[in-house]
C-alpha atoms as a PDB file:
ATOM      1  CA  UNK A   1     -13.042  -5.801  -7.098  1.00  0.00           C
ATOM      2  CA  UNK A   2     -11.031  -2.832  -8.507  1.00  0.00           C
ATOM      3  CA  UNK A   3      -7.202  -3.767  -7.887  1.00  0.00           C
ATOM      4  CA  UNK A   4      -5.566  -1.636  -5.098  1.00  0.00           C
ATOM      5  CA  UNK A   5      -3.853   1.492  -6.676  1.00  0.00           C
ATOM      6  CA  UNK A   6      -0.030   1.305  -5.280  1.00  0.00           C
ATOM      7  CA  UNK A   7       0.559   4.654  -3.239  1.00  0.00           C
ATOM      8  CA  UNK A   8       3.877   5.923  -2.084  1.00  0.00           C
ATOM      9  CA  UNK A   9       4.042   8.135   1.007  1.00  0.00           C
ATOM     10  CA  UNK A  10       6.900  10.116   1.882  1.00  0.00           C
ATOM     11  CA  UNK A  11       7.437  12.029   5.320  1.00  0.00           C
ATOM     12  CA  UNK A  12       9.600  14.773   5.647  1.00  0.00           C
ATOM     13  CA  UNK A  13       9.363  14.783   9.031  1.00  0.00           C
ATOM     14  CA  UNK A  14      11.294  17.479  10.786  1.00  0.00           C
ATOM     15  CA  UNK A  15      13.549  17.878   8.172  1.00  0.00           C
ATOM     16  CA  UNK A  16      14.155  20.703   4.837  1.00  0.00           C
ATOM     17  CA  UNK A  17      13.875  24.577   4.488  1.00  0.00           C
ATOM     18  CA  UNK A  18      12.357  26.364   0.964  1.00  0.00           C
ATOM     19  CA  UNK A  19      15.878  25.906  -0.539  1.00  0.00           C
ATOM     20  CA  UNK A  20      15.914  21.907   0.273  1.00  0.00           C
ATOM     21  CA  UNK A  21      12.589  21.719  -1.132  1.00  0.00           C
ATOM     22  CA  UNK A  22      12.950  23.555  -4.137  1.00  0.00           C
ATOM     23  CA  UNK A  23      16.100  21.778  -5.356  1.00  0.00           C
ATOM     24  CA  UNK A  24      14.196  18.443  -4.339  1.00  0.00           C
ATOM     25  CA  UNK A  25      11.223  19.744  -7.028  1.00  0.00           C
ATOM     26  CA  UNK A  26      13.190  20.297  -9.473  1.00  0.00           C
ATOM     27  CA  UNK A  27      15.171  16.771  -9.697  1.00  0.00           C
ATOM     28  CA  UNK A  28      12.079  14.934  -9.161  1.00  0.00           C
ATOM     29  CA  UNK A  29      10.909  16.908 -12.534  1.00  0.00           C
ATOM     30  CA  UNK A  30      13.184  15.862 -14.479  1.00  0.00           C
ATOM     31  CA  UNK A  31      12.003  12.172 -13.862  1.00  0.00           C
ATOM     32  CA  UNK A  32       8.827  10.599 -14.766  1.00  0.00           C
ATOM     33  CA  UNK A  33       6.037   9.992 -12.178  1.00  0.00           C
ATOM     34  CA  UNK A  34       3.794   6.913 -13.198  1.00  0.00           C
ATOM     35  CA  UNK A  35       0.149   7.894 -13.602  1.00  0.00           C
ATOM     36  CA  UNK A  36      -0.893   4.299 -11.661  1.00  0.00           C
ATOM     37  CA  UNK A  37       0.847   5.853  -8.676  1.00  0.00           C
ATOM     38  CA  UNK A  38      -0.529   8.254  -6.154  1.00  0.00           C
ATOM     39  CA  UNK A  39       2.094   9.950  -4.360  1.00  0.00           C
ATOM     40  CA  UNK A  40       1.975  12.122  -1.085  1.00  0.00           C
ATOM     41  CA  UNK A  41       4.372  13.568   0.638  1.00  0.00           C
ATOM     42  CA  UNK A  42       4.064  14.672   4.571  1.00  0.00           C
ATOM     43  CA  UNK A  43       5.375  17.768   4.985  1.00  0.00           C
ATOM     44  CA  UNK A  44       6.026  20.276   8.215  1.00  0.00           C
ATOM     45  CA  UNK A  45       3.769  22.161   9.030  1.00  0.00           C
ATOM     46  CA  UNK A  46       4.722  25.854   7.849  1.00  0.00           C
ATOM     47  CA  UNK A  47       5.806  24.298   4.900  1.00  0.00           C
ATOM     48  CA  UNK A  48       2.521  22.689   3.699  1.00  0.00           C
ATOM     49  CA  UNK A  49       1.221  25.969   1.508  1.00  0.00           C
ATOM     50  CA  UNK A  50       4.646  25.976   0.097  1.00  0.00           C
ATOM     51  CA  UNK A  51       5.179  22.185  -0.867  1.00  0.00           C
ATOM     52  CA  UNK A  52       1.918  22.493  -2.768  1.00  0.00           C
ATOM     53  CA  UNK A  53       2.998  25.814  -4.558  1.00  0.00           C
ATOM     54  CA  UNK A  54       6.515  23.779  -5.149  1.00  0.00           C
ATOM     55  CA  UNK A  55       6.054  20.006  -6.155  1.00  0.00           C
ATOM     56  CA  UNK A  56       3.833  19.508  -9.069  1.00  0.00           C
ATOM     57  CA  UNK A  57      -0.155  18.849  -9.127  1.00  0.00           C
ATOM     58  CA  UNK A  58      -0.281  14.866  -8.738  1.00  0.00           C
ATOM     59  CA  UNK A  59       1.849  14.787  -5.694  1.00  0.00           C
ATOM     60  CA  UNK A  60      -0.917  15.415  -2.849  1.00  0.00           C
ATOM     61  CA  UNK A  61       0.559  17.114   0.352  1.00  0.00           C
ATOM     62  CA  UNK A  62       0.102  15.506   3.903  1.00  0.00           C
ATOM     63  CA  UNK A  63       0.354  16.642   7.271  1.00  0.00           C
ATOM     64  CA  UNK A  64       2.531  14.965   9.478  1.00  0.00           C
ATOM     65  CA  UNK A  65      -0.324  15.167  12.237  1.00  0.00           C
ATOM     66  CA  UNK A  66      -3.372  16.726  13.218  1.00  0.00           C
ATOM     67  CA  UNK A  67      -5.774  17.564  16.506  1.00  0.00           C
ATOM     68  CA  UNK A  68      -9.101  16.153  16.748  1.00  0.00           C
ATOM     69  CA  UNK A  69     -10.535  19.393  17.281  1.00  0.00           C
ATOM     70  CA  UNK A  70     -12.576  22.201  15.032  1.00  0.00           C
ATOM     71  CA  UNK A  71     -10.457  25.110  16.493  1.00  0.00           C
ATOM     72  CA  UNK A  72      -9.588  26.655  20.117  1.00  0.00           C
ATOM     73  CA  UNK A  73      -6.727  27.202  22.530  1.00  0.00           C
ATOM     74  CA  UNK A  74      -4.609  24.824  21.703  1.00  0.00           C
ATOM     75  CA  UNK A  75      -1.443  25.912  21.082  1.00  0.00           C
ATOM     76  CA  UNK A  76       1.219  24.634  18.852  1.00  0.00           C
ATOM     77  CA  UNK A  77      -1.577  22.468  17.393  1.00  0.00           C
ATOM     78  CA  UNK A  78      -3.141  22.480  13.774  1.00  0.00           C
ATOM     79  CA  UNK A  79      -7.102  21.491  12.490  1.00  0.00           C
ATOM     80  CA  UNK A  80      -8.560  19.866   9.127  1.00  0.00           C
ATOM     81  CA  UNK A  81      -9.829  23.293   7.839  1.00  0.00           C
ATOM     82  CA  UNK A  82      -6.104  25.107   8.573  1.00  0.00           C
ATOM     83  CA  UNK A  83      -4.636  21.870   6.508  1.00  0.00           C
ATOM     84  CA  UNK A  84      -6.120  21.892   3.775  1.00  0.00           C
ATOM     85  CA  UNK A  85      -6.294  25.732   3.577  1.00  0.00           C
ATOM     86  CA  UNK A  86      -3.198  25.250   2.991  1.00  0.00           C
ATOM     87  CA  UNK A  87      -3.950  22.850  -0.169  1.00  0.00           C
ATOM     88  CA  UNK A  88      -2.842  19.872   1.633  1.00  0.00           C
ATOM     89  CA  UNK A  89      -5.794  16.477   1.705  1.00  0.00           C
ATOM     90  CA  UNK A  90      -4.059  14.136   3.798  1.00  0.00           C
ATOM     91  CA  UNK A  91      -2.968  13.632   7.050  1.00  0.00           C
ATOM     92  CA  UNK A  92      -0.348  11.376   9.052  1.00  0.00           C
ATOM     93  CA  UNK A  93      -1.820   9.495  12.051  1.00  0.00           C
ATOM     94  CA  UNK A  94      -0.115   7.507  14.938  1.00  0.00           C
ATOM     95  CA  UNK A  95       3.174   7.618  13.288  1.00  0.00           C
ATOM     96  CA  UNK A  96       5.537   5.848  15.984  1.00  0.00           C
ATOM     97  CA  UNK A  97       7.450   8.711  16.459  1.00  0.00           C
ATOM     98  CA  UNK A  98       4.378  10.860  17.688  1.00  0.00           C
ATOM     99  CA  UNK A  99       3.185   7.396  19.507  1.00  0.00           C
ATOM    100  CA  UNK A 100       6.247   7.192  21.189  1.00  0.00           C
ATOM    101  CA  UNK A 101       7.476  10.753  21.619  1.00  0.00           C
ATOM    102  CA  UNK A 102       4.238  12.738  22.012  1.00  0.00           C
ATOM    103  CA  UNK A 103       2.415   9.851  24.245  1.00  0.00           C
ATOM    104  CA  UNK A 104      -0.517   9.514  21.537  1.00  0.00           C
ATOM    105  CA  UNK A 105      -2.074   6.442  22.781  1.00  0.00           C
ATOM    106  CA  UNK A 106      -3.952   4.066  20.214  1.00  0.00           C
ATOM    107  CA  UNK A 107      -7.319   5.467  21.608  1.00  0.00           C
ATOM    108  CA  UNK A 108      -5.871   9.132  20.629  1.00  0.00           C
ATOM    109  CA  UNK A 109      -4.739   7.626  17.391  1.00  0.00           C
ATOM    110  CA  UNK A 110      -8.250   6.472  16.554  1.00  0.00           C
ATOM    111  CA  UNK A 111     -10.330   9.630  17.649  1.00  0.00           C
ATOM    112  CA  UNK A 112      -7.468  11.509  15.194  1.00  0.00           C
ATOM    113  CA  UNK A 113      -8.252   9.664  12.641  1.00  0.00           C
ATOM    114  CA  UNK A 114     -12.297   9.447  12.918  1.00  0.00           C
ATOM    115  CA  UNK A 115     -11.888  13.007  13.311  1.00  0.00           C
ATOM    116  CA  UNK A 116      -9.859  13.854   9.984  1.00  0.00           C
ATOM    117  CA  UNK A 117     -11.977  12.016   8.066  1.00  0.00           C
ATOM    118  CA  UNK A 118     -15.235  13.360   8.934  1.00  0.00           C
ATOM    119  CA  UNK A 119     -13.448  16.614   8.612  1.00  0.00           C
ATOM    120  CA  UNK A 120     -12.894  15.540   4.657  1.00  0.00           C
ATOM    121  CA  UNK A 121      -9.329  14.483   4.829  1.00  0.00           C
ATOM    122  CA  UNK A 122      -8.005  11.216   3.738  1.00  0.00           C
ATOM    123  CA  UNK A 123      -5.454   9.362   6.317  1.00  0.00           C
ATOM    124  CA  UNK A 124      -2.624   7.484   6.387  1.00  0.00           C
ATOM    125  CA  UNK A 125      -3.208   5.658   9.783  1.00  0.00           C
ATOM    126  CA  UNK A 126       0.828   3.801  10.950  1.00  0.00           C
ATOM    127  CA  UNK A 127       0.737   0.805  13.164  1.00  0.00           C
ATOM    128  CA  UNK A 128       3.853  -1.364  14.306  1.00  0.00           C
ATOM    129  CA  UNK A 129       5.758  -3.130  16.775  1.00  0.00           C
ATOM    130  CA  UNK A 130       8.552  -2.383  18.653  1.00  0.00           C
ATOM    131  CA  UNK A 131      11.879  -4.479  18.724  1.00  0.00           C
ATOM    132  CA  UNK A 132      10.829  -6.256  21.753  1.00  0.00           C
ATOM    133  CA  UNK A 133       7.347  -7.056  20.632  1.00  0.00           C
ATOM    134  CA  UNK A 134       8.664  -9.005  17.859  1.00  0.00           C
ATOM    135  CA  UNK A 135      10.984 -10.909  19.633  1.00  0.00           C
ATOM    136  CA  UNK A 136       8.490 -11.943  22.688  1.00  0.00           C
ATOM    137  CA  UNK A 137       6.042 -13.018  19.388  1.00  0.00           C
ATOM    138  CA  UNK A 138       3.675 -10.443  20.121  1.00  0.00           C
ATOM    139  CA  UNK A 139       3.626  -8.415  17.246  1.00  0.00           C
ATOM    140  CA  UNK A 140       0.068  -9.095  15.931  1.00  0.00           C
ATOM    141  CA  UNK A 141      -0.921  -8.501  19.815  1.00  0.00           C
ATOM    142  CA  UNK A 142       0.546  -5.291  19.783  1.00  0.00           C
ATOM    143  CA  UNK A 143      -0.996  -4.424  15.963  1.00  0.00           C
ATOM    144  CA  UNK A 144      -4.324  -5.799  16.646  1.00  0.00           C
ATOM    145  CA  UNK A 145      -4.748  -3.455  19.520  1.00  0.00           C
ATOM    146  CA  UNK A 146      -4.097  -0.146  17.529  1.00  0.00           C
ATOM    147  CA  UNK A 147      -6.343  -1.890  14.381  1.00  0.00           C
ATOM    148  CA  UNK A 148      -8.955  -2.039  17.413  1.00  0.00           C
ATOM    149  CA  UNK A 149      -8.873   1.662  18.395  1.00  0.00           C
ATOM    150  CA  UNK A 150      -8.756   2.781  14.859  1.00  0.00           C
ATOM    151  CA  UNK A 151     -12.158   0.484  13.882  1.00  0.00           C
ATOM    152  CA  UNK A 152     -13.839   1.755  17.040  1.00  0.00           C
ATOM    153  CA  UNK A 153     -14.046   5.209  15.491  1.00  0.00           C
ATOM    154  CA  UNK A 154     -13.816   4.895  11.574  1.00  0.00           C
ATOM    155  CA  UNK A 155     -17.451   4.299   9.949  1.00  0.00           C
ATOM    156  CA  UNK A 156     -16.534   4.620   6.679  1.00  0.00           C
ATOM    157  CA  UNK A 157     -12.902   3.524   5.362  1.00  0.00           C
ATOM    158  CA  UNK A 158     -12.659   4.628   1.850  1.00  0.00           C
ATOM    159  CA  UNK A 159     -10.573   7.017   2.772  1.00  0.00           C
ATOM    160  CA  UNK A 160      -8.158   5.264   4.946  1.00  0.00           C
ATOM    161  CA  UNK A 161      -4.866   3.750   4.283  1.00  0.00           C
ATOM    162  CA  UNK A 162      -2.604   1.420   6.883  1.00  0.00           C
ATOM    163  CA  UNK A 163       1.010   1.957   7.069  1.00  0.00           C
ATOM    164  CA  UNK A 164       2.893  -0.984   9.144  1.00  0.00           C
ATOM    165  CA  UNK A 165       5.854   0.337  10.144  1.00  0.00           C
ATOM    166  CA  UNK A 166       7.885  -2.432  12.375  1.00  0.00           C
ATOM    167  CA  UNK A 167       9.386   0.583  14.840  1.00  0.00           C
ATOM    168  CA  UNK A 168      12.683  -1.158  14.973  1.00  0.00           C
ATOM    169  CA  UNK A 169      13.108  -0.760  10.989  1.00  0.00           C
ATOM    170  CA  UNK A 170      12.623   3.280  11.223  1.00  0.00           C
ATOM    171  CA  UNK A 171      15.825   4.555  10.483  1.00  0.00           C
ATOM    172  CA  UNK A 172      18.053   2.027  11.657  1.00  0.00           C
ATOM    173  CA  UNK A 173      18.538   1.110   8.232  1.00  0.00           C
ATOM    174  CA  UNK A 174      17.312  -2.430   9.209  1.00  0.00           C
ATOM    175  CA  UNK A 175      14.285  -3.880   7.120  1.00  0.00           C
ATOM    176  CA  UNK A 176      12.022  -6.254   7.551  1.00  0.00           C
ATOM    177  CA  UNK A 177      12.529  -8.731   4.803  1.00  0.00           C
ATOM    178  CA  UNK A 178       9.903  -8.922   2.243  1.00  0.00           C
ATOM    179  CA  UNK A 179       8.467 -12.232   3.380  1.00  0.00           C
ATOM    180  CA  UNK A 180       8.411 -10.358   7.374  1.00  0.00           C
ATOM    181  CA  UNK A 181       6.586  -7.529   5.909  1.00  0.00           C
ATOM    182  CA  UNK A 182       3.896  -9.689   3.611  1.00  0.00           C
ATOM    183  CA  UNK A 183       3.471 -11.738   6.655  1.00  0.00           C
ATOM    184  CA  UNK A 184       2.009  -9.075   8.681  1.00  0.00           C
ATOM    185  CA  UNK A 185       0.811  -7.368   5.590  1.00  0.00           C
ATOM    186  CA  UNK A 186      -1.810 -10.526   4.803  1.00  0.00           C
ATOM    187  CA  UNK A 187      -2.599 -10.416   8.872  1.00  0.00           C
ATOM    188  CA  UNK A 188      -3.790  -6.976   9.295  1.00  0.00           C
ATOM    189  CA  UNK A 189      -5.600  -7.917   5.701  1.00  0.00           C
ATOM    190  CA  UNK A 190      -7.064 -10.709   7.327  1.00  0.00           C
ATOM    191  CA  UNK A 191      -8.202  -8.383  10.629  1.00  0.00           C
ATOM    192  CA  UNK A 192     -10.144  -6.096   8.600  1.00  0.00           C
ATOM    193  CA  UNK A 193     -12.416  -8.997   7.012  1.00  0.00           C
ATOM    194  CA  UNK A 194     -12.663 -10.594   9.846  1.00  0.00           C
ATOM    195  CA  UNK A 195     -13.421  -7.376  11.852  1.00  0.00           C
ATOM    196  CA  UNK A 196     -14.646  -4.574   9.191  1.00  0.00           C
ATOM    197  CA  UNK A 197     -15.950  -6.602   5.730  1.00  0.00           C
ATOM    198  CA  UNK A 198     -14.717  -8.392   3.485  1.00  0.00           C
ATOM    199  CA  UNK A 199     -15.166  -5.864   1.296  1.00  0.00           C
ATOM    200  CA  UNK A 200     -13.020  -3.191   3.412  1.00  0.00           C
ATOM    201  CA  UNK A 201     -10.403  -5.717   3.506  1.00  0.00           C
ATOM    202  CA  UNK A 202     -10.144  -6.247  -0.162  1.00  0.00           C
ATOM    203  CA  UNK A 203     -10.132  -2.353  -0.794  1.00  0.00           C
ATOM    204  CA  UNK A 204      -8.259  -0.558   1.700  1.00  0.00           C
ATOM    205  CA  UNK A 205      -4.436   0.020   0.895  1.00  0.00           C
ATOM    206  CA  UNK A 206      -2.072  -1.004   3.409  1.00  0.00           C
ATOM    207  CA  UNK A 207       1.739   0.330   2.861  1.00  0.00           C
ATOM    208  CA  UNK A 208       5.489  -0.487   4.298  1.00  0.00           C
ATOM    209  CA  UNK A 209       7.199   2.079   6.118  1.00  0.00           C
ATOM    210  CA  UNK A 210      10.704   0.859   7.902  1.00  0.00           C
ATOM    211  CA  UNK A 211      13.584   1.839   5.501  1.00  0.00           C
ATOM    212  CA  UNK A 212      12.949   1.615   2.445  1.00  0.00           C
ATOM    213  CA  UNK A 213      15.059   2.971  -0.112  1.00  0.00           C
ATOM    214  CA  UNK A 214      15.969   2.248  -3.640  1.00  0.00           C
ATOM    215  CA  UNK A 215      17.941  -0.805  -3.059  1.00  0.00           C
ATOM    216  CA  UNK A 216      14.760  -2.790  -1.595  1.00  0.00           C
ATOM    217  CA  UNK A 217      11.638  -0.956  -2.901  1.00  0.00           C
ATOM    218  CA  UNK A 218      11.076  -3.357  -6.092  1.00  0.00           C
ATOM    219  CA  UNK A 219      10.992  -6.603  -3.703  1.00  0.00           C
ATOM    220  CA  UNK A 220       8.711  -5.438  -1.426  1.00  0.00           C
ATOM    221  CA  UNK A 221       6.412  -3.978  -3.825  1.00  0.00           C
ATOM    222  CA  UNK A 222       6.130  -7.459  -5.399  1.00  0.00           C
ATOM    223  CA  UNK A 223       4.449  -8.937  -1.960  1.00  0.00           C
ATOM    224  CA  UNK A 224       0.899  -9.395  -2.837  1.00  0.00           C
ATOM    225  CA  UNK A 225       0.107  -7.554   0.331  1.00  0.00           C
ATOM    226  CA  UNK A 226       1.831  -4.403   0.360  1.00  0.00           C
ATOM    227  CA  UNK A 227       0.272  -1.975  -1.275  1.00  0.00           C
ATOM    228  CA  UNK A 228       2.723   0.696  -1.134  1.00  0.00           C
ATOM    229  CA  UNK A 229       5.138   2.369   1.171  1.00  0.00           C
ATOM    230  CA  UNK A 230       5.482   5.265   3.877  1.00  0.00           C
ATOM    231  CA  UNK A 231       9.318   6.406   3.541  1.00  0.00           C
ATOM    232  CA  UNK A 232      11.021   8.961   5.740  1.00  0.00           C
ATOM    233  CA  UNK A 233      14.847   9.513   4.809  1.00  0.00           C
ATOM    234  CA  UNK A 234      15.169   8.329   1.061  1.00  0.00           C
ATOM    235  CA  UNK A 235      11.982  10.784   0.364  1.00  0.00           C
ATOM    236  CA  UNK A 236      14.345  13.746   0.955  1.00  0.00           C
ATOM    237  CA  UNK A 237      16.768  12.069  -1.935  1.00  0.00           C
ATOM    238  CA  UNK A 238      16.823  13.560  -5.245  1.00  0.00           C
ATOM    239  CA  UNK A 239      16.259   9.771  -6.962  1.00  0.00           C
ATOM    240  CA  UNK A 240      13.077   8.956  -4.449  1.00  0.00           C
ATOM    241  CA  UNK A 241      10.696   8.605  -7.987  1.00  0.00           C
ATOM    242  CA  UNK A 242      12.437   5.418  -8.480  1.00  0.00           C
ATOM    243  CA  UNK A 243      10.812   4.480  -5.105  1.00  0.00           C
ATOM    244  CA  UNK A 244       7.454   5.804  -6.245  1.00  0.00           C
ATOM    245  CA  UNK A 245       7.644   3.870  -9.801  1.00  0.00           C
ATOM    246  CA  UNK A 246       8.205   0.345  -7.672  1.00  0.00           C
ATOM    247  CA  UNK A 247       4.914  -0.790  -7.886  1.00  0.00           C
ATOM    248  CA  UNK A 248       4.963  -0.640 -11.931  1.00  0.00           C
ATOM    249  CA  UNK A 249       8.347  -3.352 -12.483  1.00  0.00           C
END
C-alpha cells in the first residue's frame, strides 16, 4: 500500500480580514512548501474566493462547515456547489466548536459529511473527547460513537480524512503528548479495519488537532499514526510552513 501523504490543515476559524490574509501570503512565500505535503487551510466563509485568489495554487481552501442540503431557505447557511464556486474543495466537519456551540450532533456530523462528499468535496471529518471523558476513561467510548455516525453514511472514503482533536487541547495551549495522541491515533486506525476494511484503515489519513505549534509539530509527526495535523491559532502565524514541513524531518 501507497504510504499515507502527511497533510496539514489549518483553520482560520473566525479570525483575519483581506489585510491579515494578505500579509500572511506573502511571508508564507518567502518560505518553501514541501511538494510531499498537501496543505489546506479553512477559511471563513466570505473569505473563501479571496484566500484562493491570495495564497498560492498548492494550498487547497476549506470551508469551515457546510449544510447537507442542495440549496433553499436556509439562511446564514452555505452548499457544496456555493463552496467550491468559490474555488474552495474541502470542507470542515464536526469540528468541536460547531459540535459544541452549534449543537451538531454526531448523526448531523455524519449526514454532513456523506453529503459533501457525494456533492464532490473532500472532508476533513474532527472527532475528540472532552476533558471529562478522558479522565472517566471513556475517550474511545466517546470517539467510537462519532466514528459510528460518520461510517453509517460514508460509502466510499477516499476522500475522507480524521482529525482527533482531544477538546481539552483546543486552545488551552495544553497538548496531548505524542505517545496520548499515537495512542488514540492507532485506535481509531484499528476501528476502521475492524469496522470499514482493512484496506480503508491502511489508506485513510488521520491528523492531530489540539495545539500544535512549532515547538511540538516535529514529535508528533514522528508517531507512526498521525498522519498530519488540523491547527487553529499557529496557522494565522507568519512561520506556520515550518508546521506544514513536519512530516519531512
Amino acid at each position: 500500500m501507497a504510504a499515507r501523504r502527511f497533510l496539514v490543515g489549518g483553520n482560520w476559524k473566525m479570525n483575519g480580514n483581506k489585510a491579515a490574509y494578505t500579509e500572511l501570503a506573502a511571508e508564507w512565500s518567502k518560505q518553501k512548501i514541501a511538494e510531499s505535503v498537501e496543505v489546506v487551510i479553512g477559511v471563513p466563509a466570505p473569505y473563501l474566493s479571496f484566500a484562493r485568489e491570495t495564497l498560492s495554487a498548492n494550498i487547497a481552501i476549506a470551508a469551515q462547515n457546510c449544510l447537507d442540503k442542495v440549496k433553499g431557505a436556509y439562511t446564514g447557511e452555505i452548499c457544496p456547489d456555493m463552496i467550491k464556486d468559490c474555488g474552495a474543495t474541502w470542507a470542515i466537519i464536526g469540528h468541536s466548536e460547531r459540535r459544541e456551540y452549534f449543537g451538531e450532533t454526531n448523526e448531523i456530523v455524519g449526514a454532513k459529511t456523506a453529503f459533501c462528499l457525494e456533492n464532490g468535496l473532500s472532508v476533513i471529518a474532527c472527532v475528540g473527547e472532552k476533558l471529562e471523558d478522558r479522565e472517566s476513561d471513556k475517550t474511545m467510548d466517546v470517539i467510537n460513537a462519532q466514528m459510528d455516525a460518520i461510517a453509517a453514511t460514508v460509502k466510499d472514503w477516499k476522500n475522507v480524512v480524521i482529525a482527533y482533536e482531544p477538546v481539552w487541547a483546543i486552545g488551552t495551549g495544553k497538548t496531548a503528548s505524542p505517545e496520548q495522541a499515537q495512542e488514540v491515533h492507532a485506535k481509531i486506525r484499528e476501528w476502521l479495519a475492524a469496522k470499514v476494511s482493512a484496506d480503508v484503515a491502511g489508506a485513510t489519513r488521520i491528523l492531530y488537532g489540539g495545539s500544535v505549534k512549532t515547538a511540538n509539530c516535529e514529535a508528533l509527526a514522528a508517531c507512526a499514526d498521525i498522519d498530519g495535523f488540523l491547527v487553529g491559532g499557529a496557522s494565522l502565524l507568519p512561520d506556520f510552513p515550518v508546521v506544514m514541513n513536519a512530516g519531512t524531518k
